[in-house]
Protein backbone atom coordinates (compact mmCIF):
# COMPACT_ATOMS: atom_id res chain seq x y z
CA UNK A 1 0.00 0.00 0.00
CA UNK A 2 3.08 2.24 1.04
CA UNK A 3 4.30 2.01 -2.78
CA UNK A 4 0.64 2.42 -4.62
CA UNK A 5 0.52 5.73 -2.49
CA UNK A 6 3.78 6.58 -3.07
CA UNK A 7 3.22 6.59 -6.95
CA UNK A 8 0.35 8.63 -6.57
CA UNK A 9 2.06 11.49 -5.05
CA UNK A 10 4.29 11.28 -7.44
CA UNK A 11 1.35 11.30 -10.24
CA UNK A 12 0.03 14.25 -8.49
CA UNK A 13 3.32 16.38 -8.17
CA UNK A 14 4.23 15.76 -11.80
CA UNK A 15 0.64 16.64 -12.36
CA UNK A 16 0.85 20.04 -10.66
CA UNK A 17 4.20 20.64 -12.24
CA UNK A 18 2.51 20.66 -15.26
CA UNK A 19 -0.33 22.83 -14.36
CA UNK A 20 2.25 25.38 -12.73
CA UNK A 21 4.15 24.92 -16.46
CA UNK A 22 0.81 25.70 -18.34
CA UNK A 23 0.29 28.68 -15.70
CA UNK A 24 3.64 30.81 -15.68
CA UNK A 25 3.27 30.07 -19.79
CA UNK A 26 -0.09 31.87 -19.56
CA UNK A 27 1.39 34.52 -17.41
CA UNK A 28 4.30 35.06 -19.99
CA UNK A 29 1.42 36.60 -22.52
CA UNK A 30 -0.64 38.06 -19.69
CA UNK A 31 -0.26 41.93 -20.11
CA UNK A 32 -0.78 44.39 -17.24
CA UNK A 33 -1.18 48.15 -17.93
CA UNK A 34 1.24 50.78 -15.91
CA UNK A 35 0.26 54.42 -15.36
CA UNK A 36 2.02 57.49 -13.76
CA UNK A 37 0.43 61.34 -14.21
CA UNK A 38 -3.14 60.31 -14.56
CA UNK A 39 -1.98 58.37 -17.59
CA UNK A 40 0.59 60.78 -19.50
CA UNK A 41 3.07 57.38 -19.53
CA UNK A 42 1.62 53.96 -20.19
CA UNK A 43 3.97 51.02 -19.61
CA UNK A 44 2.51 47.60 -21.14
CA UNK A 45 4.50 44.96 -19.45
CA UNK A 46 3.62 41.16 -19.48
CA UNK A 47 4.01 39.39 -16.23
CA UNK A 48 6.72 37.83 -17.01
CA UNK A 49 8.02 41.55 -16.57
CA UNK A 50 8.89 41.97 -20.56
CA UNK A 51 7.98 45.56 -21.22
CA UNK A 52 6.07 45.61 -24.35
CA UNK A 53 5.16 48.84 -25.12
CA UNK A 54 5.62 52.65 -23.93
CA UNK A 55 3.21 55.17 -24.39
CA UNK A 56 3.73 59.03 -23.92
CA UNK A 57 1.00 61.92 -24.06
CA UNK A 58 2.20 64.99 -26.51
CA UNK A 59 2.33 67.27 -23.07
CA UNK A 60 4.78 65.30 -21.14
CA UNK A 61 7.49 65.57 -23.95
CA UNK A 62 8.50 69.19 -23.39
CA UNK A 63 10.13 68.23 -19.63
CA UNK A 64 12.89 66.03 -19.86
CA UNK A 65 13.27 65.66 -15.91
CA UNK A 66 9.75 65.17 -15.43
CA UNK A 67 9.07 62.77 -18.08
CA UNK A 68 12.07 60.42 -16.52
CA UNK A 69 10.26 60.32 -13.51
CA UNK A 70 6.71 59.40 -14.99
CA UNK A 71 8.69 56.67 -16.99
CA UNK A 72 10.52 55.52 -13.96
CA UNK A 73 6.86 55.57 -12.03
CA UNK A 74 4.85 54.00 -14.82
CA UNK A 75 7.31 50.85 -14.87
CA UNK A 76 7.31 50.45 -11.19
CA UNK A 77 3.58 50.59 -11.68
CA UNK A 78 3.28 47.81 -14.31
CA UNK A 79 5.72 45.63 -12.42
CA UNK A 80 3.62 45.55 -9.35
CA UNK A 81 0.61 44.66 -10.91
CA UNK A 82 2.62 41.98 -13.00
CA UNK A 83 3.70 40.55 -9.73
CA UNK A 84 0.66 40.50 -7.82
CA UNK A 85 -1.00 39.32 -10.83
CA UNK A 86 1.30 36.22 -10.76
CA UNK A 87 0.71 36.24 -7.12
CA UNK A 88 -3.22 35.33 -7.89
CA UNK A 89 -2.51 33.27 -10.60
CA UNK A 90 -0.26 30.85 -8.43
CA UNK A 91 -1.89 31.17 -5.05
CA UNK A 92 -4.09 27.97 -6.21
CA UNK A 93 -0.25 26.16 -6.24
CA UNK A 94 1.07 27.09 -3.11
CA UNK A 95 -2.48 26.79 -0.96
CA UNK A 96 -1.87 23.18 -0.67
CA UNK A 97 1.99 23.18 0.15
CA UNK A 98 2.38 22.65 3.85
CA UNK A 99 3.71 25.46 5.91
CA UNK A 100 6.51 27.38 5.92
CA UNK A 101 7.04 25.76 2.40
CA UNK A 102 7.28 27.37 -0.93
CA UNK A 103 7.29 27.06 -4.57
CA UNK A 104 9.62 26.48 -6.04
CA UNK A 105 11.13 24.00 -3.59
């Protein structure tokens, strides 16, 4: 009996290794939107944190300084909702993991 459950766990881990695969693959195309001065700069970033596209607003253009800063503020925006996207997303994995244990082991 020891073996037969023994291969099941093991069915079940490589299981969830492939749902976690299929997941962070999903998350590599997932984009999330980043904003700074009430949406002068747009960062598009996908959660794997590849920026994929920048956006700036005619007005911001003429400030050099300030338009460093938006960009600088717009990324750090897109990469937190890119992380606590992925956060969500694998939450499901790590609510069965016993505690004080986490992915990726």
């Amino acid at each position: 009996m020891m073996k037969g459950g023994l291969a099941g766990l093991m069915k079940q881990a490589q299981q969830m290794q492939a749902n976690m695969k299929k997941a962070q693959d999903e998350l590599a195309q997932t984009e999330v939107e980043g904003q700074s001065g009430s949406g002068a700069v747009k960062v598009t970033m996908t959660c794997a944190h590849e920026v994929r596209r920048v956006q700036l607003s005619e007005g911001v253009m003429d400030d050099r300084e300030m338009l460093e800063d938006l960009i600088v503020a717009a990324l750090n925006d897109a990469n937190r909702k890119a992380t606590e996207t992925s956060q969500k997303r694998m939450s499901g994995f790590t609510a069965h993991l016993p505690p004080g244990m986490s992915l990726p082991f």
